[in-house]
Protein backbone atom coordinates (compact mmCIF):
# COMPACT_ATOMS: atom_id res chain seq x y z
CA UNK A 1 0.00 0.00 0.00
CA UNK A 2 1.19 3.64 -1.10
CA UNK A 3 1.20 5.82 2.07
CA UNK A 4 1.72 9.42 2.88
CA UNK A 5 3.22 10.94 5.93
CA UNK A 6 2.30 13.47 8.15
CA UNK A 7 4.17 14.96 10.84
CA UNK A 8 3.53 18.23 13.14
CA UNK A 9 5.17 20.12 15.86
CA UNK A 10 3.43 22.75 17.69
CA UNK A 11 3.65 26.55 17.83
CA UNK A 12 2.69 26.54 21.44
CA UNK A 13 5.98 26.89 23.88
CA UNK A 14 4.53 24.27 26.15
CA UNK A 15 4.09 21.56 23.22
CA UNK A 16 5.80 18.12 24.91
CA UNK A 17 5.07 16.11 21.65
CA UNK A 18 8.08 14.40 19.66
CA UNK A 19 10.24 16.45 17.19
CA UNK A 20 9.76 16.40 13.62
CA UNK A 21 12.65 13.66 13.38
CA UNK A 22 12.06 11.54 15.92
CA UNK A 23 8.18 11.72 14.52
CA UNK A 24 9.57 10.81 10.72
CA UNK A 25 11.49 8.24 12.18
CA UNK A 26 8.74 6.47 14.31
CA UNK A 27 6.41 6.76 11.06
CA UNK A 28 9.41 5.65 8.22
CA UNK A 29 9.99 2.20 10.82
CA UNK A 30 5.86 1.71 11.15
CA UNK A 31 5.21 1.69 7.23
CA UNK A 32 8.84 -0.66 6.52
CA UNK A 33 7.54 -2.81 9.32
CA UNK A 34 3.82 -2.77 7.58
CA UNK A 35 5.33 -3.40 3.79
CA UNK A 36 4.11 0.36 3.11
CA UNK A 37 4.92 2.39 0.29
CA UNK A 38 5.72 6.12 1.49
CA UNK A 39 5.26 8.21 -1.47
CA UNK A 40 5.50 11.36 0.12
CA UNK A 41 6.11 13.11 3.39
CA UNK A 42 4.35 16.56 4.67
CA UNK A 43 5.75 18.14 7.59
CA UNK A 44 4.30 21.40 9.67
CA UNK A 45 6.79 22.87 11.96
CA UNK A 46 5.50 25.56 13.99
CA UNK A 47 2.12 25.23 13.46
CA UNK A 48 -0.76 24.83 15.65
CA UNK A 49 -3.35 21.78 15.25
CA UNK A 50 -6.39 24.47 16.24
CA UNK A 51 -6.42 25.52 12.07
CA UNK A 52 -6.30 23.88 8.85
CA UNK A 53 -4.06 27.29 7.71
CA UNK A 54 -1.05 24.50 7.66
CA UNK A 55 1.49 24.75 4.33
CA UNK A 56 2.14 21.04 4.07
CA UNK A 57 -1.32 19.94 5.71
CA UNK A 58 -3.15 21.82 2.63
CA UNK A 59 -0.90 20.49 0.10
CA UNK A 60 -1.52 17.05 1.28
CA UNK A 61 -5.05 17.61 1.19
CA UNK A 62 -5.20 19.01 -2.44
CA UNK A 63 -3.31 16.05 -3.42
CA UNK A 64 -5.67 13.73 -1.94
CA UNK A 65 -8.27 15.37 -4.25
CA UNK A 66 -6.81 14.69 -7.00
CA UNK A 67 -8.71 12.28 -9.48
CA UNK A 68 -5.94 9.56 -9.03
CA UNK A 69 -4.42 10.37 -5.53
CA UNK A 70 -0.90 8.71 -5.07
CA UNK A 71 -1.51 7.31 -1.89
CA UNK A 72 -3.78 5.15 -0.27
CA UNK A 73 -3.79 6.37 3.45
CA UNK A 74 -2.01 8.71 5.73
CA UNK A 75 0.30 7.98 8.77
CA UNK A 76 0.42 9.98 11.75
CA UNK A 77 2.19 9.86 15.20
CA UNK A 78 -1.21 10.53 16.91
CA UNK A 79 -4.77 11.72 16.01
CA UNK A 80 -3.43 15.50 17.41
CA UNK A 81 -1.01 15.81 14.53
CA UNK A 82 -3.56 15.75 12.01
CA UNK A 83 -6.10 17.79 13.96
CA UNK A 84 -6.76 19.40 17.07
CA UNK A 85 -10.06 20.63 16.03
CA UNK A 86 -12.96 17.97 16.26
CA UNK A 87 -14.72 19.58 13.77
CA UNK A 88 -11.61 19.84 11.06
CA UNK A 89 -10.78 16.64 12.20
CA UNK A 90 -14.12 15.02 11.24
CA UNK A 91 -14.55 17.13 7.83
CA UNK A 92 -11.26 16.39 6.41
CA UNK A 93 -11.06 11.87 7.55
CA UNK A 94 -14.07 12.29 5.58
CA UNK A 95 -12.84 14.22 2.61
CA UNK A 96 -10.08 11.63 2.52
CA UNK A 97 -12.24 8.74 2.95
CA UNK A 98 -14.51 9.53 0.17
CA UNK A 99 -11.09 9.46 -2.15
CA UNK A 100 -10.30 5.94 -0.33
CA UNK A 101 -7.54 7.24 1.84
CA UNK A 102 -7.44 6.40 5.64
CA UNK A 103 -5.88 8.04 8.39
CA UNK A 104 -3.79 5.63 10.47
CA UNK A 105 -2.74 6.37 14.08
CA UNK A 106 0.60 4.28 14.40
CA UNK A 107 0.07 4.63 18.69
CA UNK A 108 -3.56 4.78 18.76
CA UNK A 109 -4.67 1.70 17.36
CA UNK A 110 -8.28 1.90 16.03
CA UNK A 111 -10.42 -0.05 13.69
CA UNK A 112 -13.47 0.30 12.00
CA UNK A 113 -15.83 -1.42 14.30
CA UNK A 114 -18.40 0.87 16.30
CA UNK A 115 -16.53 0.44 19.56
CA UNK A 116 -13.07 1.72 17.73
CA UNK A 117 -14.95 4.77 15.83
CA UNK A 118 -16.78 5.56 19.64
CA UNK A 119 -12.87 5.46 20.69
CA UNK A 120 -11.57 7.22 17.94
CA UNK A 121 -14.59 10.34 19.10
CA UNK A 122 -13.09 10.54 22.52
CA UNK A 123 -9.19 10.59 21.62
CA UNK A 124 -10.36 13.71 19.54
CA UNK A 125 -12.88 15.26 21.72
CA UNK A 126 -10.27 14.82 24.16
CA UNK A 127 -7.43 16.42 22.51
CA UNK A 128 -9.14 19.29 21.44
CA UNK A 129 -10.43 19.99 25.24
CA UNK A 130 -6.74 19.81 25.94
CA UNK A 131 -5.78 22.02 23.36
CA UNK A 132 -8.15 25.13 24.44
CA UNK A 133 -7.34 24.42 28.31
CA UNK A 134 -3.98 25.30 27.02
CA UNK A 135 -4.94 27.48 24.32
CA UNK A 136 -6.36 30.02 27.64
CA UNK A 137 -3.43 29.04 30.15
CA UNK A 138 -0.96 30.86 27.39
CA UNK A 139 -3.24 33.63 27.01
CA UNK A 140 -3.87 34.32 30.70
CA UNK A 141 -0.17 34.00 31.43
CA UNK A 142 0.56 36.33 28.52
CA UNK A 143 -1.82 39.08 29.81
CA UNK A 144 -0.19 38.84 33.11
CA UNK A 145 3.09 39.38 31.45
CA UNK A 146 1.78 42.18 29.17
CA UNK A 147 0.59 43.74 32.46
CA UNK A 148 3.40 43.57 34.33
CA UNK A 149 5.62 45.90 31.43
CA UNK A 150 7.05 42.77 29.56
CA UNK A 151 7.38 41.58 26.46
CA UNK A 152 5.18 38.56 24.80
CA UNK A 153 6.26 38.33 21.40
CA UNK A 154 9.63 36.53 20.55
CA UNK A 155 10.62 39.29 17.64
CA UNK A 156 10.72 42.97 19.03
CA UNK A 157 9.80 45.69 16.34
CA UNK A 158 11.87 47.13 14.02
CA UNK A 159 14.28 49.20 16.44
CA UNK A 160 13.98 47.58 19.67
CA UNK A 161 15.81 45.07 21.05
CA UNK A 162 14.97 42.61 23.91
CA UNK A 163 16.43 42.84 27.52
CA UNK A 164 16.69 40.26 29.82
CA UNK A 165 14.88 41.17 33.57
CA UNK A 166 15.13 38.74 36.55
CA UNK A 167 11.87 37.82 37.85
CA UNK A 168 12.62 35.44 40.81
CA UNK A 169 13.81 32.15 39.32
CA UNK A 170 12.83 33.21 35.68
CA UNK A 171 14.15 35.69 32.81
CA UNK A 172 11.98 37.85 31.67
CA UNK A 173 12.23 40.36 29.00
CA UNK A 174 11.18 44.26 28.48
CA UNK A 175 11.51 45.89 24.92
CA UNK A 176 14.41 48.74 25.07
CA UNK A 177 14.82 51.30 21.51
CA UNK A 178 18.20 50.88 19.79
CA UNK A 179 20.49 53.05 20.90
CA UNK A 180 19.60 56.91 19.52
CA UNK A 181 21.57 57.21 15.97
CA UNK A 182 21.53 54.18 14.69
CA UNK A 183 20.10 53.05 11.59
CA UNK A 184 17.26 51.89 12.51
CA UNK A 185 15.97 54.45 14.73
CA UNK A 186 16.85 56.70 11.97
CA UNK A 187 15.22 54.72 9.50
CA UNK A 188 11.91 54.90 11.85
CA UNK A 189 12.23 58.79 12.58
CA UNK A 190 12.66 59.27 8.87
CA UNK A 191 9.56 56.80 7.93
CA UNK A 192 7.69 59.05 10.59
CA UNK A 193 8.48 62.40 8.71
CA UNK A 194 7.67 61.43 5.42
CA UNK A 195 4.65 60.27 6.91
CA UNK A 196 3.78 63.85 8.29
CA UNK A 197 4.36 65.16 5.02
CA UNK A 198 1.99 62.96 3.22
CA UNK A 199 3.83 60.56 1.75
CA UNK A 200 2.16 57.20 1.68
CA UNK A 201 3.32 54.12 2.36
CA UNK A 202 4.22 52.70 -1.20
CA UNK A 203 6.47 55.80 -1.96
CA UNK A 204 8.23 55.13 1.60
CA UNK A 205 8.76 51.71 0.99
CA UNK A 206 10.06 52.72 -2.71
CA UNK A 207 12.62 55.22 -1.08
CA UNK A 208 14.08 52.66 1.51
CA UNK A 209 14.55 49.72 -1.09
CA UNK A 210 16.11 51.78 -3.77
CA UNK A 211 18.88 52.78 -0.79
CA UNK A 212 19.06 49.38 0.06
CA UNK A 213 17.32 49.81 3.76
CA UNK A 214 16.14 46.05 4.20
CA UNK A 215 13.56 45.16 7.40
CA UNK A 216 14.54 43.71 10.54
CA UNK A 217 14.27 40.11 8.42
CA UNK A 218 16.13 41.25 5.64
CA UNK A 219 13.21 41.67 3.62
CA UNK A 220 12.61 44.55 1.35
CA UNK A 221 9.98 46.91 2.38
CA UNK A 222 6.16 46.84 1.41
CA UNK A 223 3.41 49.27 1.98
CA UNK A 224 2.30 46.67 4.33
CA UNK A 225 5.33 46.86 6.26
CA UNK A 226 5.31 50.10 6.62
CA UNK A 227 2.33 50.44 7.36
CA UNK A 228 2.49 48.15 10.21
CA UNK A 229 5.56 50.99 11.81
CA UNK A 230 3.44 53.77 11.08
CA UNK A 231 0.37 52.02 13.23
CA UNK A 232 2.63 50.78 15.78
CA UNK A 233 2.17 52.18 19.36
CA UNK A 234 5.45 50.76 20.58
CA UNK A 235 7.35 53.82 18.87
CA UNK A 236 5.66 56.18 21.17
CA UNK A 237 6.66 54.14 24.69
CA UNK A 238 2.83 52.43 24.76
CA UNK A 239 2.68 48.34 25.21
CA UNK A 240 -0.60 47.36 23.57
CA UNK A 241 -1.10 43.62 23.62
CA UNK A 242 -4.25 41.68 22.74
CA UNK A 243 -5.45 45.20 20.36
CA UNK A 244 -3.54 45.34 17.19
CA UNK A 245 -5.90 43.92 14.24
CA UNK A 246 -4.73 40.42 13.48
CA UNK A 247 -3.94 39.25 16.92
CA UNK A 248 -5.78 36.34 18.60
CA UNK A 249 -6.82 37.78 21.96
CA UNK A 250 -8.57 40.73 19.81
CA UNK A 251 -11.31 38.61 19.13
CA UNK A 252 -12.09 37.70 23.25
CA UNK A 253 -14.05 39.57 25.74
CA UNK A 254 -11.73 40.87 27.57
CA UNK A 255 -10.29 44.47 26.61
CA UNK A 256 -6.72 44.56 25.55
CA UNK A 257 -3.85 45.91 27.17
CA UNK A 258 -2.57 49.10 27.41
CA UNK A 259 0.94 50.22 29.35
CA UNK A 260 1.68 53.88 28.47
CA UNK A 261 5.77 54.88 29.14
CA UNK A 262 6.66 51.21 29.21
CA UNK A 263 10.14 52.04 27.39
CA UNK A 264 11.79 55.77 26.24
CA UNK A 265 10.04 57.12 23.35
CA UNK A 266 11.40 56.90 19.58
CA UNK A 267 8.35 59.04 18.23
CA UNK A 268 6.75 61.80 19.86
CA UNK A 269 3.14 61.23 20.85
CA UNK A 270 1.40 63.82 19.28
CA UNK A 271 3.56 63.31 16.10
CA UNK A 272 1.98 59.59 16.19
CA UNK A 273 -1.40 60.66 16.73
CA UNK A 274 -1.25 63.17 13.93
CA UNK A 275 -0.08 60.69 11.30
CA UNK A 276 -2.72 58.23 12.71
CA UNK A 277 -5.39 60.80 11.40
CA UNK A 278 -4.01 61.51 8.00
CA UNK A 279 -3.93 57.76 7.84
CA UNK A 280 -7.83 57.37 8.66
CA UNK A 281 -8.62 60.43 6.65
CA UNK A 282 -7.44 58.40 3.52
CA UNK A 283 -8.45 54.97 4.18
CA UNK A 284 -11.30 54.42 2.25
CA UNK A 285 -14.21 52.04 2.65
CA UNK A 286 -13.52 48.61 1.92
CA UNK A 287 -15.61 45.22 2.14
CA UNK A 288 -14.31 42.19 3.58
CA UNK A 289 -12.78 39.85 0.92
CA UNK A 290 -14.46 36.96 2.32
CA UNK A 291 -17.84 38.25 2.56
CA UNK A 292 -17.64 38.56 -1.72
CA UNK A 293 -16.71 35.91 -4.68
CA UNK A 294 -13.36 37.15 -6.12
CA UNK A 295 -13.20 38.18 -9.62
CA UNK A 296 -10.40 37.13 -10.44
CA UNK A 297 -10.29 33.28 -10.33
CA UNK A 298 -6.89 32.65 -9.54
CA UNK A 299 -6.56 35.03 -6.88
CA UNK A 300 -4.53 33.50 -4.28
CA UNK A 301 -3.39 30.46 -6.45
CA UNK A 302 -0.74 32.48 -8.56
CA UNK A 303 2.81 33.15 -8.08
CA UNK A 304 5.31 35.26 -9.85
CA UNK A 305 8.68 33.28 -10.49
CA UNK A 306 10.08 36.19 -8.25
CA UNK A 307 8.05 34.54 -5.21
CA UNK A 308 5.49 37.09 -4.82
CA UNK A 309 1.69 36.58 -5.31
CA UNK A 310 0.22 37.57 -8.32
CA UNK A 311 -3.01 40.14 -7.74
CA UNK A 312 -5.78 40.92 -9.81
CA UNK A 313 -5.27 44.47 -11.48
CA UNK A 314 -8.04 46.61 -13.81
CA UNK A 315 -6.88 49.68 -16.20
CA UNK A 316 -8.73 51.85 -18.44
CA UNK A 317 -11.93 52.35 -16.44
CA UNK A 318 -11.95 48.56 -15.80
CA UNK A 319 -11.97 48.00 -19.14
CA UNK A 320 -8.73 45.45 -19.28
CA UNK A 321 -7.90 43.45 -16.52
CA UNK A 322 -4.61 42.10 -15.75
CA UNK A 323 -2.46 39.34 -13.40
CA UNK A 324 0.70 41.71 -11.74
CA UNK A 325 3.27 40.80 -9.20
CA UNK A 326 2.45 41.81 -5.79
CA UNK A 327 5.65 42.37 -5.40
CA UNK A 328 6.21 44.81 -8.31
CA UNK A 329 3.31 46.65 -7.16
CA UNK A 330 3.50 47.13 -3.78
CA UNK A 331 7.88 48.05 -3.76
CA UNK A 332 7.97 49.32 -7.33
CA UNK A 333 9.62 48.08 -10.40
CA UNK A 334 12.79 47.88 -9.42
CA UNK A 335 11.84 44.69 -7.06
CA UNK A 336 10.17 42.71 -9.32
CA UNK A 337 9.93 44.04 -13.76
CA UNK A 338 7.83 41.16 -14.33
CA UNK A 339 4.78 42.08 -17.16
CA UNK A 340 1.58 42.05 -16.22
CA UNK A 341 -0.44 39.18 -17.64
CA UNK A 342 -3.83 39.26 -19.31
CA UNK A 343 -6.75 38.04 -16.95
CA UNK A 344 -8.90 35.98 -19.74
CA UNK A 345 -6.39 34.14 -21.97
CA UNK A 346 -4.20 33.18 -18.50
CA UNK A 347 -7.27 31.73 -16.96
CA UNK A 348 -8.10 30.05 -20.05
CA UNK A 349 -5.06 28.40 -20.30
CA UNK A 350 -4.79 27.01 -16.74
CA UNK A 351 -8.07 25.65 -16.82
CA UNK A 352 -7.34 23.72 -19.92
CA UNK A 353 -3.62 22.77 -18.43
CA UNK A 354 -6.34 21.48 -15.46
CA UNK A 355 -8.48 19.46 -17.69
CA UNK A 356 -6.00 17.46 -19.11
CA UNK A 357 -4.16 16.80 -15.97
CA UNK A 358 -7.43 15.17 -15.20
CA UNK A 359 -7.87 17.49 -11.88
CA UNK A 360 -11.36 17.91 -10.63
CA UNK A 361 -13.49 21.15 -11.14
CA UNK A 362 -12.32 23.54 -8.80
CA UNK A 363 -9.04 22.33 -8.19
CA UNK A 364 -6.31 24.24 -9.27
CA UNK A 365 -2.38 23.89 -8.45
CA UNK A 366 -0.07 26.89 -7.72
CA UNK A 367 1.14 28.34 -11.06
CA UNK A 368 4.19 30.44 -11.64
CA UNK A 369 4.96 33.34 -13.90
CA UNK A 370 7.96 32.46 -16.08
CA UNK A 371 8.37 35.16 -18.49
């Protein structure tokens, strides 16, 4: 039997599961000891069983969809690598089962009798009651910290640096500002004026990669990027944790918190708050993505051969609508020259590429610009 292997490791700190290796190596001995074929292996690092938004755990799945899948069933160390989610768990054993794949436990030995399907429910159920219990442990210990002055995150922003504090038998850490007159905080005072003259984000980001000012990952800069600097409290001495859009604890009950003169300043305050309302005065109204079908049908699904996603782009009135590098668009032209590609005969031509390959309706590999 052709088999596929899965292995996970946590993003949570307090995950006591086996490494990825010692996983691989537990699941490589199972199928040789079986007679199993492993045709491929998907591995997660850093990622948290509460989502399906796992790189290798959706490319296994899209696989498995395929109209000949090239393996027969899936191996995992436990039921918790695949899912820690009943209700993902559940949905996607029976996506896979409908395609004849299986999802084998090699330490949790079920079958397909009643009793081992009842047992099967309660290793889940159980796993997932595990994994919010700790899912609100991290997050009350986190507000604590955040309360108490200290930092949460393991990356400081661009310009700060971390600094160990003693905290009876444990290190903790406070954000500090890089020392005043270095690049960075120079960079950020700089970003901050252009700001206050109107300058938007795009042309910011445009200025700092044509001088070859990279982000505290090396990265060249984006209007996202920048934008995320411009919005950040930290620059003005405030600790905000649990408020910023995209973090989890926005989305509980409880209010988020705030710690004004937690560290020296980098930006003055009313400087910040100034720039904040130039920022809202231009933001125009926007709907959700998700709450509307996209246009463009392979939004999300293209790549340019630079690495960056390829976006849906109109011209003349909406007349002509084009495929562009993200990447291009977003740092200028001198990050990514790649043409913009025409909307129609591009779709065209991966939905007959799809067709042949035999793929069912719907599902579409990633595609790469090569010219």
């Amino acid at each position: 039997m052709k088999v596929a292997i899965y292995a996970r490791v946590s993003s949570d700190s307090q995950d006591v599961d086996l490494s990825i290796s010692a996983q691989l190596r537990a699941l490589r001995d199972y199928a040789a000891k079986h007679g199993y074929e492993v045709v491929r292996e998907f591995v997660d690092e850093a990622e948290s069983g509460r989502t399906i938004d796992r790189p290798a755990f959706k490319e296994m799945i899209a696989l498995a969809r395929m109209h000949q899948p090239s393996f027969e069933a899936v191996l995992v160390w436990k039921l918790n690598r695949f899912a820690r989610s009943r209700v993902d768990s559940v949905t996607y054993k029976t996506l896979l089962k409908s395609k004849g794949i299986k999802v084998i436990s090699i330490n949790e030995p079920l079958d397909d009798s009643p009793s081992g399907k009842l047992l099967e429910g309660v290793i889940e159920s159980i796993d997932e009651f595990y994994s919010a219990s700790l899912g609100q442990d991290i997050k009350r210990g986190m507000r604590e910290n955040a309360q108490r002055g200290f930092s949460s995150g393991s990356r400081p922003p661009y310009g700060f640096h971390r600094v160990g504090v003693k905290d009876g038998s444990k290190t903790r850490y406070k954000l500090e500002p890089d020392p005043e007159g270095s690049v960075a905080v120079q960079v950020i005072c700089r970003m901050f004026d252009m700001a206050l003259r109107d300058v938007g984000c795009k042309e910011i980001a445009k200025a700092l990669n044509k001088e070859g000012i990279r982000t505290i990952t090396g990265q060249r800069w984006g209007r996202t990027t920048v934008h995320k600097v411009l919005t950040n409290e930290a620059y003005c001495g405030t600790l905000v944790w649990g408020g910023r859009p995209g973090h989890p604890a926005i989305h509980s009950a409880d209010p988020p918190v705030r710690v004004e003169n937690a560290w020296p300043t980098i930006i003055d305050k009313d400087v910040f708050r100034q720039i904040q309302r130039k920022m809202a005065s231009r933001r125009p109204d926007v709907t959700h993505p998700r709450t509307i079908s996209s246009f463009y049908l392979l939004s999300g699904l293209l790549f340019c051969s630079c690495g960056h996603s390829m976006i849906g782009r109109s011209a003349k009135s909406h007349h002509y609508h084009y495929y562009t590098c993200n990447g291009g668009y977003k740092q200028g032209r001198d990050a990514c020259d790649a043409r913009a590609l025409p909307k129609d005969r591009l779709e065209h031509l991966v939905i007959e590429q799809i067709q042949r390959a035999g793929a069912e309706p719907g599902v579409a590999g990633r595609v790469s610009q090569t010219g």
